[in-house]
C-alpha atoms as a PDB file:
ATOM      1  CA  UNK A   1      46.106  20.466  16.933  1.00  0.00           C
ATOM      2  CA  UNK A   2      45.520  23.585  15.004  1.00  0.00           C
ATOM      3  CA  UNK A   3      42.326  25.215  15.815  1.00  0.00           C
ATOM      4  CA  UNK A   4      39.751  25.585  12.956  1.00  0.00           C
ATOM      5  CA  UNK A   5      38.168  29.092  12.385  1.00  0.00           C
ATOM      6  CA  UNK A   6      34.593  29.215  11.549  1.00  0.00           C
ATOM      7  CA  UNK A   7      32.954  31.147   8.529  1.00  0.00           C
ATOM      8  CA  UNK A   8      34.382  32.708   5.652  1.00  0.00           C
ATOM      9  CA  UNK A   9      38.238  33.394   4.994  1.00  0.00           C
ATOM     10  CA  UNK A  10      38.940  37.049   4.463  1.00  0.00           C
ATOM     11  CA  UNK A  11      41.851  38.251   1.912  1.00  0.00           C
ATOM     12  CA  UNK A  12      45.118  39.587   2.995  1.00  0.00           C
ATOM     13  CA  UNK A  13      45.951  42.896   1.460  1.00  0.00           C
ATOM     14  CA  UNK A  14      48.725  41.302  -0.629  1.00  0.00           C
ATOM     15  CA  UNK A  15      46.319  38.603  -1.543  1.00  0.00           C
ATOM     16  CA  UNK A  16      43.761  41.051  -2.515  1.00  0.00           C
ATOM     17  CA  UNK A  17      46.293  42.682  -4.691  1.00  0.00           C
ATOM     18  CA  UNK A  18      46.795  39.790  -6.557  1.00  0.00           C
ATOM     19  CA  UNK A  19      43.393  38.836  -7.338  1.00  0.00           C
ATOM     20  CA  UNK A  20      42.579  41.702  -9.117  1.00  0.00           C
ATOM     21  CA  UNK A  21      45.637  41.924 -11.581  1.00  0.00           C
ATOM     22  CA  UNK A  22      44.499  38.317 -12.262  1.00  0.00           C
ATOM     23  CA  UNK A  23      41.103  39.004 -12.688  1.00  0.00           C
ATOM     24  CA  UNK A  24      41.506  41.789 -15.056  1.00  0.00           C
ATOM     25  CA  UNK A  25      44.085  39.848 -17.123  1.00  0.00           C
ATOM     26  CA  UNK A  26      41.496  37.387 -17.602  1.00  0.00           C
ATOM     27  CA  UNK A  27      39.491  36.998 -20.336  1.00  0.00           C
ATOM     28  CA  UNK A  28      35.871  35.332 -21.022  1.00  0.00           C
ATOM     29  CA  UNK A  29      35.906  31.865 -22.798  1.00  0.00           C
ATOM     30  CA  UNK A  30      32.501  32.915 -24.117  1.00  0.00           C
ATOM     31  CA  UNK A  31      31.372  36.166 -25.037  1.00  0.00           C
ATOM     32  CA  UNK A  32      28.400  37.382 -23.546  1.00  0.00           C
ATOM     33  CA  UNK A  33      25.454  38.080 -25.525  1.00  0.00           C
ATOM     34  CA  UNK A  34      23.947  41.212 -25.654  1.00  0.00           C
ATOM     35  CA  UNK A  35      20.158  42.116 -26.420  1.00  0.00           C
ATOM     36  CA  UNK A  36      19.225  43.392 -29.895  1.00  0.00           C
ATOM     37  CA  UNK A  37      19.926  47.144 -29.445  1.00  0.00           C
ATOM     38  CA  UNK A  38      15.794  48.013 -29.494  1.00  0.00           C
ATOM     39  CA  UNK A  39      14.720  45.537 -26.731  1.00  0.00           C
ATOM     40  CA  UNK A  40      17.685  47.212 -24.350  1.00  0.00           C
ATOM     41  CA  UNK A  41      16.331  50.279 -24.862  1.00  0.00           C
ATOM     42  CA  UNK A  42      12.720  49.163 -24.317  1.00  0.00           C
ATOM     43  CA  UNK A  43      13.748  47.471 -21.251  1.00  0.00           C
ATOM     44  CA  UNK A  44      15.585  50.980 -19.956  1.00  0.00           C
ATOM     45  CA  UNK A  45      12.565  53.071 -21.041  1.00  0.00           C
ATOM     46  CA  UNK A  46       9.878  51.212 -19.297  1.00  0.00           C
ATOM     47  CA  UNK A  47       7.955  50.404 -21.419  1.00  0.00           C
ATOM     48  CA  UNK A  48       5.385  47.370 -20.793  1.00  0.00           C
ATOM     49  CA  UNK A  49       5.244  44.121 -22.417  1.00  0.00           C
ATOM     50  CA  UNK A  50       3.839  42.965 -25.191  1.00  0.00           C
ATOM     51  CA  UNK A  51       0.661  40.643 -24.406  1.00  0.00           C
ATOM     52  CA  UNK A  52       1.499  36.928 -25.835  1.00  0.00           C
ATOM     53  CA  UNK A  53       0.426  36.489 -29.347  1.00  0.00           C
ATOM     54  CA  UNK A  54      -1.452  32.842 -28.477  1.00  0.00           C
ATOM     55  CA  UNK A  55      -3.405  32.339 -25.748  1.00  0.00           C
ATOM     56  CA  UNK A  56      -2.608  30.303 -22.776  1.00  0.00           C
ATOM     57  CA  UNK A  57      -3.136  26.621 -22.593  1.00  0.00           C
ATOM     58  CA  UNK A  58      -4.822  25.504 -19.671  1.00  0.00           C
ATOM     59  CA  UNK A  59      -2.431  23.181 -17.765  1.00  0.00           C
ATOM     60  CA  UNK A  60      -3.385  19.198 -18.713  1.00  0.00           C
ATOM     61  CA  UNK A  61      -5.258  17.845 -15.320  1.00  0.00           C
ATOM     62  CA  UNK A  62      -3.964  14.564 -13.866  1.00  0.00           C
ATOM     63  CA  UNK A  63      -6.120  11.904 -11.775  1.00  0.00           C
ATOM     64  CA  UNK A  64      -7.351  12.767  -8.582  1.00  0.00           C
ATOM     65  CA  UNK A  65      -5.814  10.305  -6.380  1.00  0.00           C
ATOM     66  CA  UNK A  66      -6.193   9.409  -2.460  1.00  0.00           C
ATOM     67  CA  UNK A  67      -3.303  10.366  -0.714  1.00  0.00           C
ATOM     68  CA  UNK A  68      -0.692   7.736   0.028  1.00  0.00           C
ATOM     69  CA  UNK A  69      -2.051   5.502   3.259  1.00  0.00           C
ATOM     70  CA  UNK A  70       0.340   6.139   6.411  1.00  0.00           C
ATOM     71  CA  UNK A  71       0.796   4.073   9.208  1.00  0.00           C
ATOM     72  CA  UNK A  72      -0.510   5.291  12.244  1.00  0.00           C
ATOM     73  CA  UNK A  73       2.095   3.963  14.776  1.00  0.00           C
ATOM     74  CA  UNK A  74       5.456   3.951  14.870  1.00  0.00           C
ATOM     75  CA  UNK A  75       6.638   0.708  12.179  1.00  0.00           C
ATOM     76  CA  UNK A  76       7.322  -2.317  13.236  1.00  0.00           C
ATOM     77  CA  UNK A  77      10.624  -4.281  12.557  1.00  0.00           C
ATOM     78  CA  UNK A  78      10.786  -6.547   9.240  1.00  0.00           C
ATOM     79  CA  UNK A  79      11.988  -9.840   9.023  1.00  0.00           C
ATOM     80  CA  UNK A  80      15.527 -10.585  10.543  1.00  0.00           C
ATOM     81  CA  UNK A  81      18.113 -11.549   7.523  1.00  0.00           C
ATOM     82  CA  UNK A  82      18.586 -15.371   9.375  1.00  0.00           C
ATOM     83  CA  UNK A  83      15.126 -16.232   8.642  1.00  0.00           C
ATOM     84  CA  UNK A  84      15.076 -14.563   5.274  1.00  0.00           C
ATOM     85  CA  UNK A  85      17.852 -16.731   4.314  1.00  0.00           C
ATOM     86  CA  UNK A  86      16.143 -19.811   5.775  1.00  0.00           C
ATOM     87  CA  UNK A  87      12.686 -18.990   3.921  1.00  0.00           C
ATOM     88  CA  UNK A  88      14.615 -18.809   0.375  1.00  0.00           C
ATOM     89  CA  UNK A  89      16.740 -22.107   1.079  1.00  0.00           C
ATOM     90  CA  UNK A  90      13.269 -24.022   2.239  1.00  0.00           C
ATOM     91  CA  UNK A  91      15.050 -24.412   5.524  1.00  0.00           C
ATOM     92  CA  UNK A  92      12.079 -23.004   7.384  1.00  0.00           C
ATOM     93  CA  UNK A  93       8.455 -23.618   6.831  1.00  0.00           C
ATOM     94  CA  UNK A  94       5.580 -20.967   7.236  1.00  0.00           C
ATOM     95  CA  UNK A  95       3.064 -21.738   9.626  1.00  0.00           C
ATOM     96  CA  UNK A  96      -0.046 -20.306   7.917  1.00  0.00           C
ATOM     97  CA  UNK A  97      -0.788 -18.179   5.233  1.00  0.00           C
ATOM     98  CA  UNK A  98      -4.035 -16.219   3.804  1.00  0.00           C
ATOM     99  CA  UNK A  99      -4.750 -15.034   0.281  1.00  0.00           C
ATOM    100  CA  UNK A 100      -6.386 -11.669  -0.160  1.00  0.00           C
ATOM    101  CA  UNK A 101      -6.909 -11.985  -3.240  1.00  0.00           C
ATOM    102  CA  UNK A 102     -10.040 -10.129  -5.283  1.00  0.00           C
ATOM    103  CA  UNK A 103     -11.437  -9.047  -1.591  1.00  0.00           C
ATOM    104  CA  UNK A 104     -12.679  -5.599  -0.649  1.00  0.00           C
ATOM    105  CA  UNK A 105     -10.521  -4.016   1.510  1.00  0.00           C
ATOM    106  CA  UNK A 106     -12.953  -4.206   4.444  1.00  0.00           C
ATOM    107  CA  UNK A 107     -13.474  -7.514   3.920  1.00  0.00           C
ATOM    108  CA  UNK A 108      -9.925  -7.975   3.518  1.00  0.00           C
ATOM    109  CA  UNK A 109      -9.102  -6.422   6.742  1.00  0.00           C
ATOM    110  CA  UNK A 110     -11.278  -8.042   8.734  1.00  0.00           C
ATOM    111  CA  UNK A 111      -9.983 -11.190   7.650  1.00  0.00           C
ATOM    112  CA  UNK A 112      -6.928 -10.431   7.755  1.00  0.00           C
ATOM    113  CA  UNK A 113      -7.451  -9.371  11.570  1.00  0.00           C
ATOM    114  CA  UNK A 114      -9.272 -12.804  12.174  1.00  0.00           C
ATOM    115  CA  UNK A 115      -6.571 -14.629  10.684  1.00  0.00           C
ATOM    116  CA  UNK A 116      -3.676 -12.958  12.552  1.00  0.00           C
ATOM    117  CA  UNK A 117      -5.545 -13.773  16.211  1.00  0.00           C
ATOM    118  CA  UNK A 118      -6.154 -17.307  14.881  1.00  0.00           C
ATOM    119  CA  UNK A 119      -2.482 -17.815  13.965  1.00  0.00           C
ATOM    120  CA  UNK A 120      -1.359 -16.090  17.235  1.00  0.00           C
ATOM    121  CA  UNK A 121      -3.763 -17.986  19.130  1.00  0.00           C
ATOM    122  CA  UNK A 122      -2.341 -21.514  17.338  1.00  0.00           C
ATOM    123  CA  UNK A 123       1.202 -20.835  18.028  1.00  0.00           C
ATOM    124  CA  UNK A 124       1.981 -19.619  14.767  1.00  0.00           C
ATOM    125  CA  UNK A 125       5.320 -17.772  15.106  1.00  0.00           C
ATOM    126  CA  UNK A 126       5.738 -16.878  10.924  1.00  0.00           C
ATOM    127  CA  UNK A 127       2.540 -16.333   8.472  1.00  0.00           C
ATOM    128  CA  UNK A 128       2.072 -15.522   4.673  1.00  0.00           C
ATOM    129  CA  UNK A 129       0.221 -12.674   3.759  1.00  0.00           C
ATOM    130  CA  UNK A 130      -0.632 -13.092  -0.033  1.00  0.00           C
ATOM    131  CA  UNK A 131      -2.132  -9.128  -1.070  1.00  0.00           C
ATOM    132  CA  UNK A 132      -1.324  -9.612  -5.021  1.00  0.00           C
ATOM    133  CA  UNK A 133       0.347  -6.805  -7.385  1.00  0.00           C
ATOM    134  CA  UNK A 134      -2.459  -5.837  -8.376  1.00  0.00           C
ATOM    135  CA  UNK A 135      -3.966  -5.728 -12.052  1.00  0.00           C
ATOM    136  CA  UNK A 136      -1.653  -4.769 -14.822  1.00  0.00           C
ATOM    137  CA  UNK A 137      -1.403  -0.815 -15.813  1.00  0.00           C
ATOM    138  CA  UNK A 138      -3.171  -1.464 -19.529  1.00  0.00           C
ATOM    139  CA  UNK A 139      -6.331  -3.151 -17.625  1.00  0.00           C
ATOM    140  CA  UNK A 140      -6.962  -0.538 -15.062  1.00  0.00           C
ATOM    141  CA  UNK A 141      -9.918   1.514 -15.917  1.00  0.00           C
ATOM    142  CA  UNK A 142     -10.258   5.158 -14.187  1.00  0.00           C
ATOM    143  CA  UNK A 143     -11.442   5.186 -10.801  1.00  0.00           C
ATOM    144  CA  UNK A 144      -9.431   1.832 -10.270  1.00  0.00           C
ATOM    145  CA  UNK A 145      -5.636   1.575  -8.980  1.00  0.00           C
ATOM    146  CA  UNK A 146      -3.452  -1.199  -9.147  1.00  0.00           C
ATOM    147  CA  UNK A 147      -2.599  -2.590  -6.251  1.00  0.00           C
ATOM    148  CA  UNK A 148      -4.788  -1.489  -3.468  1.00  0.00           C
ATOM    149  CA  UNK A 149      -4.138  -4.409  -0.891  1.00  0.00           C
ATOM    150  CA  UNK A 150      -0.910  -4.590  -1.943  1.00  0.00           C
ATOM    151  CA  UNK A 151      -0.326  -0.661  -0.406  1.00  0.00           C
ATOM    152  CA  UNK A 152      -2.811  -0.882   2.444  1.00  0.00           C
ATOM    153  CA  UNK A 153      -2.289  -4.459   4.335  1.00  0.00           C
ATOM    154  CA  UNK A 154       1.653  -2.894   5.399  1.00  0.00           C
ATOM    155  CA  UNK A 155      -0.524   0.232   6.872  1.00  0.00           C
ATOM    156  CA  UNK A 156      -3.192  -2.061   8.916  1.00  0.00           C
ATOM    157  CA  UNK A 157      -0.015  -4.543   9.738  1.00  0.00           C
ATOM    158  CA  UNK A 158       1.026  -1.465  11.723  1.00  0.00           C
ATOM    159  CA  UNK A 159      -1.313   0.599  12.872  1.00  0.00           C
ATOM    160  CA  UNK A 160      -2.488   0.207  16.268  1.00  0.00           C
ATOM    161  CA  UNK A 161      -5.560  -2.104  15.864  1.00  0.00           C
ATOM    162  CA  UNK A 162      -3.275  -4.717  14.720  1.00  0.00           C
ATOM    163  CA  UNK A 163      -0.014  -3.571  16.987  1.00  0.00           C
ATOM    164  CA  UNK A 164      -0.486  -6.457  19.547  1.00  0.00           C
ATOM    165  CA  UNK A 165      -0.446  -9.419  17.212  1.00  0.00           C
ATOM    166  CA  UNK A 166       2.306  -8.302  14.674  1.00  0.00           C
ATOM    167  CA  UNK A 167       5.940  -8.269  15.953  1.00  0.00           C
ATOM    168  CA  UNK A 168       7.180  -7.424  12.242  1.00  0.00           C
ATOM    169  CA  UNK A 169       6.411  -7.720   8.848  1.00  0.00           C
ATOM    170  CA  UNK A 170       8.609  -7.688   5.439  1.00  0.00           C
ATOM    171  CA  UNK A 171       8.025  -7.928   1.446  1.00  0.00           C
ATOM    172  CA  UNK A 172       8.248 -11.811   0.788  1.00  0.00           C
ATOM    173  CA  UNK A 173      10.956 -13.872  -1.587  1.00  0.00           C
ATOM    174  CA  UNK A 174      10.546 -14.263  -5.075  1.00  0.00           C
ATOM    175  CA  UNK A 175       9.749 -18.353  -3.902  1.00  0.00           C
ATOM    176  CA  UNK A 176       6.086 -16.924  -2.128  1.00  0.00           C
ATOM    177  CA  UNK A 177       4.978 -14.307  -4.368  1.00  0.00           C
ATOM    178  CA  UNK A 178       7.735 -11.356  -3.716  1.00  0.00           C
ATOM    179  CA  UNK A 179       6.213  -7.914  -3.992  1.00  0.00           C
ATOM    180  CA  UNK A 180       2.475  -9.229  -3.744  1.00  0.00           C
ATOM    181  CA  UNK A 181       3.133 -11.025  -0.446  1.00  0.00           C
ATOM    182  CA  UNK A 182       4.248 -10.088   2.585  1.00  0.00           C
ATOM    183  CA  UNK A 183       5.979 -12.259   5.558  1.00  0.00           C
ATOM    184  CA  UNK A 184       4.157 -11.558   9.190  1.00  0.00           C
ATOM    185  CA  UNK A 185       6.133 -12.402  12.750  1.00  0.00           C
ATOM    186  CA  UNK A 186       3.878 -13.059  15.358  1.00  0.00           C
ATOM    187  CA  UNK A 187       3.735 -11.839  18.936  1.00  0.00           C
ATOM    188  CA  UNK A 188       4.061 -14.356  21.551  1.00  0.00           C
ATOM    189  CA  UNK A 189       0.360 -14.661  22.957  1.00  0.00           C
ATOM    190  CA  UNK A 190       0.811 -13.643  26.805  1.00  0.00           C
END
């Protein structure tokens, strides 16, 4: 096996040679332009620029908006394709579900931590956790956003107050509400 050299190639004499007849017998498919002959000699006599002739616009501001909400652990594992599969066909039932809907999201949360202890405590192994999409883009007024369970709930599912109940979580099937619901494993209760 030939051994590979590292870093640029360097030309031979002979090669070198040859590059430059073929560069000079080359010609440009485009000519260059040129400045007009009085702005290249105002650019080589130094003189300053000429201040704009309309003022500048201020830049157009855009919503001040929270930062995007991060997990605070590590993320957990979604839903394993078998039981994704199984959950479309109807082959496999969920064992409880809970509907967010039009909460607060502290009220939200702590239902949503109530009803993930209750399911783990009841031997629930896979739960529905309806969030919603949110309101639709022409109905949000400034100061609202669309959407605000449906980003948060993945961040609480895992963060650490909520790590030793949730095994994994994924975006449901079109069948239970797709993007505005979200499929929870539960831990085994030990």
């Amino acid at each position: 096996m030939t051994e590979r050299r590292r870093g640029p190639r360097h030309l031979s004499a002979e090669e070198r040679q040859l590059w430059d007849t073929v560069a000079r017998s080359a010609e440009p498919l485009a000519p260059r332009r040129r400045p007009p002959a009085d702005m290249a000699q105002s650019v080589k006599s130094g003189a300053e620029k000429k201040p704009r002739d309309r003022p500048l616009l201020p830049k157009p501001m855009k919503p001040d908006r929270p930062p995007p909400l991060k997990a605070t652990a590590t993320p957990t594992a979604g839903i394993d394709r078998r039981t994704r599969t199984q959950l479309a066909r109807g082959a496999r039932q969920i064992d409880a579900r809970i509907d967010l809907h039009g909460l607060t999201q502290s009220l939200a949360h702590q239902r949503l931590r109530r009803f993930l202890e209750d399911a783990q405590a009841g031997g629930a192994k896979l739960v529905l956790v309806i969030t919603g999409k949110g309101k639709p883009l022409d109905a949000v007024t400034i100061g609202e956003e669309r959407g605000v369970l449906r980003r948060a709930v993945p961040g609480w599912l895992s963060g650490n107050e909520l790590r030793h109940l949730v095994a994994g979580f994924d975006e449901a099937g079109r069948r239970h509400g797709g993007g505005g619901a979200l499929y929870v494993r539960i831990k085994r209760k030990r």
